[in-house]
Every structure is written in C-alpha cells, then in structure tokens.
Protein backbone atom coordinates (compact mmCIF):
# COMPACT_ATOMS: atom_id res chain seq x y z
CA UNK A 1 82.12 79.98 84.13
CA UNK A 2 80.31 79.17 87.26
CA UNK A 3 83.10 77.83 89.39
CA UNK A 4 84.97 81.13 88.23
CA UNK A 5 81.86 83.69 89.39
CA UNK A 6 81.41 81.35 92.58
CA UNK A 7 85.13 82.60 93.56
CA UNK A 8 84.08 86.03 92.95
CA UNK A 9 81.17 86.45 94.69
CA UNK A 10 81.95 84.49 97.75
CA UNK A 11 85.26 86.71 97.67
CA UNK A 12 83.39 90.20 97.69
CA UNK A 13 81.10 89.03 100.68
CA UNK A 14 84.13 87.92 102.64
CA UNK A 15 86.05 91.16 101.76
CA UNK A 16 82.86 93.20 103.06
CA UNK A 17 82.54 91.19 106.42
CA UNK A 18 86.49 90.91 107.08
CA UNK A 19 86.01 95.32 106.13
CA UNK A 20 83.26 95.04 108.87
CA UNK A 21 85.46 93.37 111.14
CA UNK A 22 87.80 96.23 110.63
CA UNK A 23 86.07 99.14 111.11
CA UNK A 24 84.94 98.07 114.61
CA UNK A 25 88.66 96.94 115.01
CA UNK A 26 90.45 99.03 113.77
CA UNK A 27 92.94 96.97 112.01
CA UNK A 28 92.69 96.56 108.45
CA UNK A 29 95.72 93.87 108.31
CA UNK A 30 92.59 91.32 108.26
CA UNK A 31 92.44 92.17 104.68
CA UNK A 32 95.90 89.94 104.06
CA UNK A 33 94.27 87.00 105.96
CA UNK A 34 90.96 87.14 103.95
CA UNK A 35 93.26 87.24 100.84
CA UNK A 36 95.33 84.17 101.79
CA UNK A 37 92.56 82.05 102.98
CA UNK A 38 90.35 83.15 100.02
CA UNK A 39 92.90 81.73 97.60
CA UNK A 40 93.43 78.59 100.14
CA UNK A 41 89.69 78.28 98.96
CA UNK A 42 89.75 79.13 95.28
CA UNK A 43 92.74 76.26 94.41
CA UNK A 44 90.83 73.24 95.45
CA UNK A 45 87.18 74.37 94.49
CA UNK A 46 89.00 75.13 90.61
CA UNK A 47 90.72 72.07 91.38
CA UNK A 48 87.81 69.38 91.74
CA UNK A 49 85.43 71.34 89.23
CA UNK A 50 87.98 71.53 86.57
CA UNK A 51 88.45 68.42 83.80
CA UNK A 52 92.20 67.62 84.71
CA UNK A 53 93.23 64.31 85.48
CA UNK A 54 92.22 63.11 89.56
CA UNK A 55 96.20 63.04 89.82
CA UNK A 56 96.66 66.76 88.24
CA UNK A 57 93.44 67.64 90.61
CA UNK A 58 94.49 66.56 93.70
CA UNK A 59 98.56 67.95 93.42
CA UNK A 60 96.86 71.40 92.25
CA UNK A 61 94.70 70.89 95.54
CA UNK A 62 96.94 69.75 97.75
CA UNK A 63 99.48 72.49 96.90
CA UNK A 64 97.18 75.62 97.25
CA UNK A 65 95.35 74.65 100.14
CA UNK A 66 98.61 73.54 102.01
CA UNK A 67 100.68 76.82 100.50
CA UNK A 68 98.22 79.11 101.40
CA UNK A 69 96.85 77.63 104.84
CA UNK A 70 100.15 77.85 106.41
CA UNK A 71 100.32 81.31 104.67
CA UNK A 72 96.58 82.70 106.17
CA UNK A 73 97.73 81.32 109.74
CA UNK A 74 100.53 83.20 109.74
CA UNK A 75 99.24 86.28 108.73
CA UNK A 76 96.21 85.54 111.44
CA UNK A 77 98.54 84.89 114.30
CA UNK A 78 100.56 88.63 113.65
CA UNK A 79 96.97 90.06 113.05
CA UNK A 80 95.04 88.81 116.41
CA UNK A 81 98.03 89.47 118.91
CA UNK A 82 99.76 92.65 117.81
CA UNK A 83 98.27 95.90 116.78
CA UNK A 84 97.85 97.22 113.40
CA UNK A 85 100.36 96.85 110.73
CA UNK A 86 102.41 100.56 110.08
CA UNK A 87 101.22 100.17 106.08
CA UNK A 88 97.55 100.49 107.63
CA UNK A 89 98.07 102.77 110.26
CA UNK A 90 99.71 105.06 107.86
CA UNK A 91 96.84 104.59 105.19
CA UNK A 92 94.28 105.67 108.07
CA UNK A 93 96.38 108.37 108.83
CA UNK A 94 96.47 109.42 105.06
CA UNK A 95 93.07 109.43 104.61
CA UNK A 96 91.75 110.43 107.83
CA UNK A 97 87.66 111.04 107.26
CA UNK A 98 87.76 109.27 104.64
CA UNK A 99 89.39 106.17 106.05
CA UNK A 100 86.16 103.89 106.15
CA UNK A 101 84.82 104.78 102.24
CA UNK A 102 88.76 104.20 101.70
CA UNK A 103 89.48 101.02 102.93
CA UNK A 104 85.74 99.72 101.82
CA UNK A 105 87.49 100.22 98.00
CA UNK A 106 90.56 98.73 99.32
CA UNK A 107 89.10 96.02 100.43
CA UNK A 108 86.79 95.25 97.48
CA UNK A 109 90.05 95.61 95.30
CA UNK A 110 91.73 92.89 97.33
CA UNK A 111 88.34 90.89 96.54
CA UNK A 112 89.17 91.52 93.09
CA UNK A 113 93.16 90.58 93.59
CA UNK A 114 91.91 86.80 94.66
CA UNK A 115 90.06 86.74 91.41
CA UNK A 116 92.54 87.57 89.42
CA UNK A 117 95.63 85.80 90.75
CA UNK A 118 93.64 82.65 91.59
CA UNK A 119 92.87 82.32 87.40
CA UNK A 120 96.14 80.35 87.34
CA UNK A 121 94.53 77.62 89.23
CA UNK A 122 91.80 77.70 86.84
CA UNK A 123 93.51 76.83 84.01
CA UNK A 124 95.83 73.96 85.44
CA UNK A 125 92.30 72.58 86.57
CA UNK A 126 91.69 72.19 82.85
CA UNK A 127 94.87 70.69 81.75
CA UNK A 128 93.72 67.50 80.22
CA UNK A 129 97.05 66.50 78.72
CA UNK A 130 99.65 67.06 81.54
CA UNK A 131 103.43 66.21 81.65
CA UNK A 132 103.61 63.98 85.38
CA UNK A 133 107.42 64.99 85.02
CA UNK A 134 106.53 68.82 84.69
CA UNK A 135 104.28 67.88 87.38
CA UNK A 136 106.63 66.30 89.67
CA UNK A 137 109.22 68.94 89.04
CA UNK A 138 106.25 71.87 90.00
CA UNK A 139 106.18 69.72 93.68
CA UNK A 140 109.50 70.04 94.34
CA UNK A 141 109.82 73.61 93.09
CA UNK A 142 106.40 74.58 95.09
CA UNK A 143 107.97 72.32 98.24
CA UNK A 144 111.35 74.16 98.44
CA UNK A 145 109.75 77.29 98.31
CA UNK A 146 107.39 76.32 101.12
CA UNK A 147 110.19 75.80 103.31
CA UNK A 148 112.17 78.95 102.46
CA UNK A 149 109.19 81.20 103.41
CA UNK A 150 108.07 79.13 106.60
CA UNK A 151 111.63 79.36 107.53
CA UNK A 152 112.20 82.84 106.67
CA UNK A 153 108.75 83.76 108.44
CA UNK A 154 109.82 81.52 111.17
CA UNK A 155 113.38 83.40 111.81
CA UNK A 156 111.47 86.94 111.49
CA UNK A 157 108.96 85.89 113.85
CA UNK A 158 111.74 84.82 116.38
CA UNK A 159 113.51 87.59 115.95
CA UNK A 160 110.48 90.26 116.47
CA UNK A 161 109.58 88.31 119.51
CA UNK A 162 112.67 89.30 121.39
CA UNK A 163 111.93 92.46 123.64
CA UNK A 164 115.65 93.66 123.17
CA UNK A 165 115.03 93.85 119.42
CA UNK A 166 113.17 96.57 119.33
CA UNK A 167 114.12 98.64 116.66
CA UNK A 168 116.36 96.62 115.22
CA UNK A 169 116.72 94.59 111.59
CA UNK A 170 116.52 90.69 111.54
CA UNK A 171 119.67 89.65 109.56
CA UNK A 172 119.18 85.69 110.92
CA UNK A 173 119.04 83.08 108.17
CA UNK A 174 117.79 84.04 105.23
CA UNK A 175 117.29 87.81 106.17
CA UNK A 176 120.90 88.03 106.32
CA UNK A 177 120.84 87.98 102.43
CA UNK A 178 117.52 88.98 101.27
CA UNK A 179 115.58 92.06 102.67
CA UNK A 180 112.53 90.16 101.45
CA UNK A 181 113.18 86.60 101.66
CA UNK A 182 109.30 86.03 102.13
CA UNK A 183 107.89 87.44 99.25
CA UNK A 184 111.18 86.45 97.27
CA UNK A 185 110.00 82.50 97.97
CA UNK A 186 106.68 83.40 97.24
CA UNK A 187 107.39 84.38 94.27
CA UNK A 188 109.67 80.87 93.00
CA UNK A 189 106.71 79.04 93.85
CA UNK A 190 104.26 80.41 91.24
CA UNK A 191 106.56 78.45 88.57
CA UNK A 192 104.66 75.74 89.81
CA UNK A 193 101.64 76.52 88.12
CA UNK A 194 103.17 77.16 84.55
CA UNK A 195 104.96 73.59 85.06
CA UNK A 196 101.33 71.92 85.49
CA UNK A 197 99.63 73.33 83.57
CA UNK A 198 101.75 73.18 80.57
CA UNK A 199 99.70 70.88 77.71
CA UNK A 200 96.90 72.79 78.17
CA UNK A 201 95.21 75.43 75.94
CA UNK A 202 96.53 77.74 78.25
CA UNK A 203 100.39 76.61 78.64
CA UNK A 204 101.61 79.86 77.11
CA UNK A 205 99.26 82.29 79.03
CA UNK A 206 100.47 80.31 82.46
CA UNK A 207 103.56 81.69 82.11
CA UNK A 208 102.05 85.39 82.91
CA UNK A 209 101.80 83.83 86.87
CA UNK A 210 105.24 84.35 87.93
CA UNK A 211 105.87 87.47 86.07
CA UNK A 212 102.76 89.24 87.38
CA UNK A 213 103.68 88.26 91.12
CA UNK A 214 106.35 89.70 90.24
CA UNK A 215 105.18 93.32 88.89
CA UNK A 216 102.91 93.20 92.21
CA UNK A 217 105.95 92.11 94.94
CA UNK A 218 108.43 94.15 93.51
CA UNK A 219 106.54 97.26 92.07
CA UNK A 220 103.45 97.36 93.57
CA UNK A 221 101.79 95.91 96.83
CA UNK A 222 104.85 94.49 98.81
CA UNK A 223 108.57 95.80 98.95
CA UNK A 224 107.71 99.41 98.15
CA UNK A 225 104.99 99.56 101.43
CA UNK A 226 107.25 97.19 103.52
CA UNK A 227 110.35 99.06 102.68
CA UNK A 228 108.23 102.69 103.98
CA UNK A 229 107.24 101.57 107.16
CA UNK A 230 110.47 99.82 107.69
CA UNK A 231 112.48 103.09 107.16
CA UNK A 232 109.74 104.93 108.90
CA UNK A 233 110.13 102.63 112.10
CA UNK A 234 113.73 101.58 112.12
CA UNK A 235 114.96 104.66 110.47
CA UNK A 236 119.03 104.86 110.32
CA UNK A 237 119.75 100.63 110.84
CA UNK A 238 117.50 100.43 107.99
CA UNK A 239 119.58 102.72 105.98
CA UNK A 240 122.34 100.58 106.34
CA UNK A 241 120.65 97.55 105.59
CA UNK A 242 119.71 98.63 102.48
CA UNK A 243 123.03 99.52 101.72
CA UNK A 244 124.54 96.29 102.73
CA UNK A 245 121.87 93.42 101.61
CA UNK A 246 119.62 92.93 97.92
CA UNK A 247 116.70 93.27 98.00
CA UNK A 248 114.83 90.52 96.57
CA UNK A 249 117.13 87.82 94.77
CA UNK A 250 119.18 86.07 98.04
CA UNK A 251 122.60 86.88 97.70
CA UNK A 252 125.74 87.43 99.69
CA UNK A 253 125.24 91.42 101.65
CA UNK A 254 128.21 93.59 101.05
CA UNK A 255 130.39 93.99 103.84
C-alpha cells in the first residue's frame, strides 16, 4: 500500500504546482504533460517495488517510462511553443469567474486519473508467475503501437507546421484513415499490460485496462473534446472529414 499512496500524493502536489503554473500562464494544456510524465513515473516506481520477477520488472519499466516519456515530450513541445489548446480556451470561456476554482478540480481530478489508470502497472509488478511468451508478445504489441502514435503524432505535427495549412485537416499517413489515429494506438497498447500480467491474482481484473481506455478515448476525455474544437476551428472541411474517414478503428475513408 505504500508504493500505491506514494503515487497519489506525489501526483496531487504535482497537479497543484503544474495548476499554479497555469493560472499565471494561462494555459491549462500543462495538465496533459503532468498526466503523461506522472504515469512515466508511476510504471517504474510500481515496477521495482513490486515482487515480479527482475525480467517482468524491468520490461514493465522499460515500457512505461519509454511509452510515456516520448508521450510527455510531445505534449510539452505543443504546450511551451503554441498557445492554449481550443478544449481549454473554451473551458475558460465556459466558466469565466469561476475558471481558477474550476480548473483547481480539474486538475486534482487528473491527479486522481494517474491513480487510477496507473493501477494496471501495479498489478503486473506483482505477477510472480508470468508467461515470458505473453510477455514477449506484450513487447511487440506495446512496440508497434509506439510507432503508430510517434508516427501519427509525427505526420500531424508536420502537417500543422505548414503556414498554408491553416485551417485545413491532416489526411497524411495514418490520418488519412483514422480521425484519431493517436489515441486509436494508444489504446492497442494497453493489451500489453493484460498480456504481463496474466498469472497473477489479478489476470482477470487486467483485462479492465484496455476496455476502460477505451470508455475514456471514445466516450469521455478524448474524441468527443477533440472532435468540438475541431469542428469549432475547421468548421465545413471537418464536416466532410467526418463524413469520409472512421473515427477510431483505421480503415479505408469513403470516397
């Protein structure tokens, strides 16, 4: 229990300092970057306090920090040299007075969200009994979906950088037949954890990973946001992308 209340305490304090940060800022997209770099932290820390095998320890390790490094830097990069995200800037709009008091619960929710989400780790860090060919096939599953999001984040970023694409959709590479090719890869690589983890007591329960990053990309916290500001910024040629290309699942657009 205390390597699970260290995560949770050191997350609140950095979700109060990155709100902080914010309010003299005025850019509450910090809050992603907090999030990715506190769950960088949480899979090695679970990791090397856990009871799994040193091999099982240092995949579990290797693949959080790594997934989740590359994940906070690009988050950072977009936060530090461009101005606030539209999802914020229409929050702070929304809530106008009450923007500070709002995004101080926001933030402290997000605290919460690392928690939560990171508990995953936490059990494949006490896998005593794990399958190295379960293991083996969570790498590969975990490394192709590293590449699809770095190269889907890559093409995006590429594409935004280009002055004449102002107001335009990216439909280069993989946007061409996902709207959400991002989260879509972020999502195939939390079958990892199931895969090593299975053996433990919790083998059943680490199946509720995937399925919950699910409920939260495609319900909650990321396509229904994106998809608002994108219509709200890019208006009619958004229309028609939506028309023409799925929406999570990469498949062939509609001509």
């Amino acid at each position: 229990m205390f390597s699970l209340t260290v995560v949770a305490v050191l997350s609140v304090i950095a979700m109060l300092m990155a709100w902080v940060w914010q309010q003299n800022r005025r850019n509450a997209g910090i809050v992603d970057v907090i999030w990715a770099f506190g769950m960088m932290f949480a899979g090695p820390w679970y990791a090397f306090t856990g009871s799994a095998p040193v091999l099982l320890q240092l995949s579990l390790a290797l693949l959080t920090m790594v997934w989740f490094m590359r994940l906070g830097r690009h988050l950072a990069l977009r936060v530090f040299r461009e101005q606030e995200d539209g999802r914020y800037k229409a929050m702070r709009l929304a809530m106008k007075e009450n923007a500070a008091k709002g995004f101080l619960g926001f933030f402290l929710v997000q605290a919460g969200f690392i928690w939560i989400l990171s508990l995953p780790f936490y059990a494949v860090a006490q896998n005593q009994n794990p399958s190295t060919q379960l293991v083996v096939l969570a790498l590969v599953i975990a490394e192709l979906a590293f590449w699809g999001e770095a190269s889907a984040d890559r093409q995006l970023a590429e594409f935004r950088n280009n002055p004449d694409n102002k107001g335009r959709t990216c439909r280069n590479g993989w946007w061409r037949y996902s709207r959400h090719p991002n989260y879509f890869f972020e999502w195939l690589h939390w079958f990892a954890y199931p895969l090593m983890g299975w053996g433990s007591e919790y083998q059943y329960w680490l199946w509720l990973a995937p399925v919950v990053m699910f409920c939260f990309l495609y319900f909650l916290t990321g396509i229904p946001f994106t998809e608002q500001q994108a219509l709200r910024s890019r208006g009619e040629d958004y229309q028609h992308y939506q028309q023409t290309t799925p929406m999570f699942f990469p498949w062939w657009p509609k001509e």
